[in-house]
PDB file of N, CA and C in Angstrom:
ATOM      1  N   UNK A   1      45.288 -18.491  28.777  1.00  0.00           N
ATOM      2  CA  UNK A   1      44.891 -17.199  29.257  1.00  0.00           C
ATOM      3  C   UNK A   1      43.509 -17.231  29.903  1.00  0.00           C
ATOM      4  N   UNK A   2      42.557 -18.009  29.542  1.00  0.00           N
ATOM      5  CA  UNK A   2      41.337 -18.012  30.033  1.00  0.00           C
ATOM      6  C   UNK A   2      41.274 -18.670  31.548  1.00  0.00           C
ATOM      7  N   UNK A   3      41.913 -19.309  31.557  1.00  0.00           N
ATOM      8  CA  UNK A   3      42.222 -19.416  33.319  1.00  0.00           C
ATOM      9  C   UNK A   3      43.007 -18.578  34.430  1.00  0.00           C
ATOM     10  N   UNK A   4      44.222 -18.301  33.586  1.00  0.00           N
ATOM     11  CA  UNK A   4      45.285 -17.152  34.235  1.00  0.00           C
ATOM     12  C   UNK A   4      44.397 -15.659  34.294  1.00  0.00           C
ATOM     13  N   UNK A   5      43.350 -14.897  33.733  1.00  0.00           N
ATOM     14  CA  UNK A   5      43.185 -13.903  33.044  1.00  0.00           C
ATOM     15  C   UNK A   5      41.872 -13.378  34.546  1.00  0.00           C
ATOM     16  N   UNK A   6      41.115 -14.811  34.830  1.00  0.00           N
ATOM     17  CA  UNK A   6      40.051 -14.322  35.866  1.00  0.00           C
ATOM     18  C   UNK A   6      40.995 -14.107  37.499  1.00  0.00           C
ATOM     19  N   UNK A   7      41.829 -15.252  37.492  1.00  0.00           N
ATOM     20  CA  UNK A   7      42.933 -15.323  38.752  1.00  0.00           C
ATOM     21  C   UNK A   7      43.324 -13.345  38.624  1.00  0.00           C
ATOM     22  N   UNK A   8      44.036 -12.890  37.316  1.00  0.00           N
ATOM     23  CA  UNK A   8      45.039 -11.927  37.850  1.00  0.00           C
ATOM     24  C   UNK A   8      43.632 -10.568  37.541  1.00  0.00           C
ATOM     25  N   UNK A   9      43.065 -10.778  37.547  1.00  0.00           N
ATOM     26  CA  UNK A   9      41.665  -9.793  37.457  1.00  0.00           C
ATOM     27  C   UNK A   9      40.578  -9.721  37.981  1.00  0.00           C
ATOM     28  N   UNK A  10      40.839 -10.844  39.126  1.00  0.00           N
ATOM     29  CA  UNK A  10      39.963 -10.748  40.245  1.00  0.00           C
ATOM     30  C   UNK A  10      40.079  -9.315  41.041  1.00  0.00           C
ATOM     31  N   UNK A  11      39.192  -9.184  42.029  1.00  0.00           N
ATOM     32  CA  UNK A  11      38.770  -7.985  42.277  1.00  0.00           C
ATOM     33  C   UNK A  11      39.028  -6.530  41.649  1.00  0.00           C
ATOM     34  N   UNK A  12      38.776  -6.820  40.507  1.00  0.00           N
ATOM     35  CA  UNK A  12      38.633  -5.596  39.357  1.00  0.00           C
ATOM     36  C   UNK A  12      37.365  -5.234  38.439  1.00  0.00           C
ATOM     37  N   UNK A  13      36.730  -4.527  38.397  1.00  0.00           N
ATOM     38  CA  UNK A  13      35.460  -4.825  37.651  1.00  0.00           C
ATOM     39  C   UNK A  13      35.836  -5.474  36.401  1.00  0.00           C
ATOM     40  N   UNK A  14      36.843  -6.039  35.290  1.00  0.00           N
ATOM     41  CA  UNK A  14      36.764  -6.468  34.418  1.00  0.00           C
ATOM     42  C   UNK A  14      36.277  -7.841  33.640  1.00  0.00           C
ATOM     43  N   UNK A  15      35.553  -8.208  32.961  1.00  0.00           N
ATOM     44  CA  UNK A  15      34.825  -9.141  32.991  1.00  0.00           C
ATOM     45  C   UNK A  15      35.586 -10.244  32.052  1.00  0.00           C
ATOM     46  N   UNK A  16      35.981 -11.071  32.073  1.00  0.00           N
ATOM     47  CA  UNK A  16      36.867 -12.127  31.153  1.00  0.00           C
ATOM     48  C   UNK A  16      35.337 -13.086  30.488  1.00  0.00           C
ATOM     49  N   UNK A  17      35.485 -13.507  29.004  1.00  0.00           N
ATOM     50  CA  UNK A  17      34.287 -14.558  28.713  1.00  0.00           C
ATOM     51  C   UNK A  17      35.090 -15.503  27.318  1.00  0.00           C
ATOM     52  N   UNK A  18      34.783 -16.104  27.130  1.00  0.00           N
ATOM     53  CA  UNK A  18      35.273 -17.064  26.744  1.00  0.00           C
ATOM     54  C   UNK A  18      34.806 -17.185  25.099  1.00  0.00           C
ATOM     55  N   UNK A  19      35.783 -16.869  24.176  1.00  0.00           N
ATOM     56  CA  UNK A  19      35.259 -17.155  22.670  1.00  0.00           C
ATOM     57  C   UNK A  19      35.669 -18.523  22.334  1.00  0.00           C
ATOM     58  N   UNK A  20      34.953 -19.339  21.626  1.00  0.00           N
ATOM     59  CA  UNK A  20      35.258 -20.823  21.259  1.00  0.00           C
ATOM     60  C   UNK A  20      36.281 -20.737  19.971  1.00  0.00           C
ATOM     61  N   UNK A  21      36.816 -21.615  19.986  1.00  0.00           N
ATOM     62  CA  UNK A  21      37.796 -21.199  18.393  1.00  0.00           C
ATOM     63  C   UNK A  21      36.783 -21.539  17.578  1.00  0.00           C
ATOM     64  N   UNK A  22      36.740 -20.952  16.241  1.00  0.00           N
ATOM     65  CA  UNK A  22      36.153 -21.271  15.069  1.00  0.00           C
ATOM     66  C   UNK A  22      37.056 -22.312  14.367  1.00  0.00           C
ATOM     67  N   UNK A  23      36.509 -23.464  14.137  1.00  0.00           N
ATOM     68  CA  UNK A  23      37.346 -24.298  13.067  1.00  0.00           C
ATOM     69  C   UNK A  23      37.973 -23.836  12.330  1.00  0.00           C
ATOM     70  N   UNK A  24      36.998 -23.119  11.347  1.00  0.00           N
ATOM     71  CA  UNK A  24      37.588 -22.397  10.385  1.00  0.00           C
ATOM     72  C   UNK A  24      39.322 -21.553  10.742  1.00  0.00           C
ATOM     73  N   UNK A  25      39.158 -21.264  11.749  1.00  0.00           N
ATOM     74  CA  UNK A  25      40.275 -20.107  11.995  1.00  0.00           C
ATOM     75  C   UNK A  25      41.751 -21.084  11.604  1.00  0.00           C
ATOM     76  N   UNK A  26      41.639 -22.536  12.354  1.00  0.00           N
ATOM     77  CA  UNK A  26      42.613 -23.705  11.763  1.00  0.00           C
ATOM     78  C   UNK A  26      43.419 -23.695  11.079  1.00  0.00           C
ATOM     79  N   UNK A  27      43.880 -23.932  10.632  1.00  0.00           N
ATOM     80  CA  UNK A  27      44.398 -24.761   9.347  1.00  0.00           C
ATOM     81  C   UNK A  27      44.561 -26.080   9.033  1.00  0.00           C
ATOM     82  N   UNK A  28      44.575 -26.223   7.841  1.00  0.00           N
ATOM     83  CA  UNK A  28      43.934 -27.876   7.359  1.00  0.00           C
ATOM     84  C   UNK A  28      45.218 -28.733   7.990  1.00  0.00           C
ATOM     85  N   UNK A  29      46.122 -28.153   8.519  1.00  0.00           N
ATOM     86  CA  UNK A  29      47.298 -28.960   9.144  1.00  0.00           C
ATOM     87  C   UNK A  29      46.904 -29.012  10.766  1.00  0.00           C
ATOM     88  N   UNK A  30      46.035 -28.943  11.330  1.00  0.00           N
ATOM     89  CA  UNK A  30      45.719 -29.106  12.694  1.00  0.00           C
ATOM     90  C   UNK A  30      45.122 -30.038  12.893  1.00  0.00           C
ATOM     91  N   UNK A  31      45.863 -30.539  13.492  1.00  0.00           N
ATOM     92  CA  UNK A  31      45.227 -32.349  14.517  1.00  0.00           C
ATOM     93  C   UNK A  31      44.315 -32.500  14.566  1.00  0.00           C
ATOM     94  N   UNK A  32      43.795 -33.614  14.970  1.00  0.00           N
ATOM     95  CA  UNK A  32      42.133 -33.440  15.908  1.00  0.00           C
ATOM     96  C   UNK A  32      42.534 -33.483  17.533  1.00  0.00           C
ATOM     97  N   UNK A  33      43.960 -33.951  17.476  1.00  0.00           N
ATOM     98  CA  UNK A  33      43.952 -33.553  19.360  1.00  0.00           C
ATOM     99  C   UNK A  33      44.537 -31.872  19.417  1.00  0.00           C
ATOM    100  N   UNK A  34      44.756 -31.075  18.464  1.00  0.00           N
ATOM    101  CA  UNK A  34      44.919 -29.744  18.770  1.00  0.00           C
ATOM    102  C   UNK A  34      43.264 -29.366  18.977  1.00  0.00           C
ATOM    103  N   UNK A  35      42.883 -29.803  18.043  1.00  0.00           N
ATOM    104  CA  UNK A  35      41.386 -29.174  18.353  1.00  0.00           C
ATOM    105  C   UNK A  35      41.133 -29.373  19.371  1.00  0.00           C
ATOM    106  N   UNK A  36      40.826 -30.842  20.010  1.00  0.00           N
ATOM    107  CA  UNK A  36      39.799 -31.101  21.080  1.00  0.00           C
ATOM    108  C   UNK A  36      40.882 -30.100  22.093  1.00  0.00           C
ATOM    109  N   UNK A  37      42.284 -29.861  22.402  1.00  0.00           N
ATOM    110  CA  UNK A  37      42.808 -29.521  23.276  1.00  0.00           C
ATOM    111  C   UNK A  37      42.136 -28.102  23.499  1.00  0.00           C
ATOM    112  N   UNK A  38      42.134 -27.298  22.344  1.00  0.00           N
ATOM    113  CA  UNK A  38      41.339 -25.717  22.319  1.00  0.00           C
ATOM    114  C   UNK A  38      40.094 -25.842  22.900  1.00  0.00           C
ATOM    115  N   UNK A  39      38.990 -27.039  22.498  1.00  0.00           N
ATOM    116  CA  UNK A  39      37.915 -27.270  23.144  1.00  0.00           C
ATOM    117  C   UNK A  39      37.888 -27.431  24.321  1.00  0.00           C
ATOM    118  N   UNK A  40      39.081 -28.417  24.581  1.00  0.00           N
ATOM    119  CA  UNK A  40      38.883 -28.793  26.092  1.00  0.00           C
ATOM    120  C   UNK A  40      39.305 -27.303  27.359  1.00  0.00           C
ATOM    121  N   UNK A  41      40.513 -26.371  26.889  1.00  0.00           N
ATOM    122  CA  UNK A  41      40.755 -25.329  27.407  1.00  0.00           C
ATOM    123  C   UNK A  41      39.137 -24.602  27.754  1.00  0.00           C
ATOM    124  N   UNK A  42      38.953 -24.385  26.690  1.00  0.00           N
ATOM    125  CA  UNK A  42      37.766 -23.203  26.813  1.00  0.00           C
ATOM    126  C   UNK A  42      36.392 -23.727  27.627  1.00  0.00           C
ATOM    127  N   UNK A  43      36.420 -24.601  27.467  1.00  0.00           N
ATOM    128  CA  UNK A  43      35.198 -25.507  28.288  1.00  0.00           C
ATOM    129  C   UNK A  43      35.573 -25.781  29.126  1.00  0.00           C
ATOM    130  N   UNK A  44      36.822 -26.655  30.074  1.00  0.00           N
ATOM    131  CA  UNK A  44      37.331 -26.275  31.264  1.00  0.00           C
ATOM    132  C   UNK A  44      37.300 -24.907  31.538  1.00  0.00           C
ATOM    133  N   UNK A  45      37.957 -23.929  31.303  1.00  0.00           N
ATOM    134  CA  UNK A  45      37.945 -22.353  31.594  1.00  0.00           C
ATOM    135  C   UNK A  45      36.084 -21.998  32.060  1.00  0.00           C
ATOM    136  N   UNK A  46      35.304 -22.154  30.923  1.00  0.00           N
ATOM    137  CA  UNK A  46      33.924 -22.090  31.160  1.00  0.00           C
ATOM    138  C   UNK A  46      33.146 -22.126  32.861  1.00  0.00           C
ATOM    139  N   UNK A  47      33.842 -23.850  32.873  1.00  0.00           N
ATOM    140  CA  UNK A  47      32.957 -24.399  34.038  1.00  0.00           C
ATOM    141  C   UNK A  47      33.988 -24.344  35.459  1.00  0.00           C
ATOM    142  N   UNK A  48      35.054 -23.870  35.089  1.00  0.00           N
ATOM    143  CA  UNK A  48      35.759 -23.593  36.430  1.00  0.00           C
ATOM    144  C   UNK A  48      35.947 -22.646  37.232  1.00  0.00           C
ATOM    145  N   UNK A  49      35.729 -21.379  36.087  1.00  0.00           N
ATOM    146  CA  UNK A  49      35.634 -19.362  36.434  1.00  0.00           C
ATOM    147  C   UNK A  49      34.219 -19.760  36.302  1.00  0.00           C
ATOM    148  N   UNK A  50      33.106 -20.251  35.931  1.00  0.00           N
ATOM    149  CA  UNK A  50      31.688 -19.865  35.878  1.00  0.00           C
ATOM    150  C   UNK A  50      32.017 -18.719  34.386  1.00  0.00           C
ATOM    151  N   UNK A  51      32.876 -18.628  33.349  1.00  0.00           N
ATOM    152  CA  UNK A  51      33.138 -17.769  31.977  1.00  0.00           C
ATOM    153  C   UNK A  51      31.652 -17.938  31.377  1.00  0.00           C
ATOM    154  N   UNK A  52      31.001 -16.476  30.806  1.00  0.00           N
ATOM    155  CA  UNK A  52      30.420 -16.436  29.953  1.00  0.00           C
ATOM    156  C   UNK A  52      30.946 -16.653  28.474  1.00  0.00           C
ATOM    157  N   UNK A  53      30.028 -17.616  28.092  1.00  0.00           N
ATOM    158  CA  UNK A  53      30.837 -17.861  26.010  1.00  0.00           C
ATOM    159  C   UNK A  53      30.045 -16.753  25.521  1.00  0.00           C
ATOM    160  N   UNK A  54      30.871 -16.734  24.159  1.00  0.00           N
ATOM    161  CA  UNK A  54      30.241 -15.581  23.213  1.00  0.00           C
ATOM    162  C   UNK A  54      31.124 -16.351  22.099  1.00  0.00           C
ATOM    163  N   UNK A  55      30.130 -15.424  21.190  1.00  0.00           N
ATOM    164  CA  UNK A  55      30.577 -15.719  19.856  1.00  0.00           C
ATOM    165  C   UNK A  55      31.599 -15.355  19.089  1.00  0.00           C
ATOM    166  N   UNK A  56      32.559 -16.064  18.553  1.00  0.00           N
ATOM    167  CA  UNK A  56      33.605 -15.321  17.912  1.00  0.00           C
ATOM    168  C   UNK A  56      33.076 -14.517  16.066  1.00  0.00           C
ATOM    169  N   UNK A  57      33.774 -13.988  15.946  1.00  0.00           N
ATOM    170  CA  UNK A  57      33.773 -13.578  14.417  1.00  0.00           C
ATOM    171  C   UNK A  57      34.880 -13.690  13.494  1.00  0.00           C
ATOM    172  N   UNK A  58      35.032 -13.734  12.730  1.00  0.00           N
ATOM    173  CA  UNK A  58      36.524 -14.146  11.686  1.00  0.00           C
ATOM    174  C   UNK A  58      36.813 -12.243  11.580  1.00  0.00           C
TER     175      UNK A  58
END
């Protein structure tokens, strides 16, 4: 969604930004290539829309 989301909301004032997953949110059954894959989404997404990060909360 963080790539699809700036494409279909371009010229709209709405602003798309990017929350990082919290580990925590996981579960102790998640890979380390699920992780890096969530990392790698959101950090690609980041540097390709120019996405502001923010902080998530549980």
């Amino acid at each position: 969604m963080v790539h699809t989301l700036p494409l279909a909301l371009s010229g709209t004032e709405v602003k798309v930004a990017v929350c990082d997953i919290d580990p925590a949110w996981l579960t102790r059954h998640a890979s380390p290539r699920a992780r890096g894959f969530l990392s790698g989404v959101t950090g690609s997404a980041r540097d390709v829309h120019r996405l502001s990060a923010v902080t998530g909360t549980a």
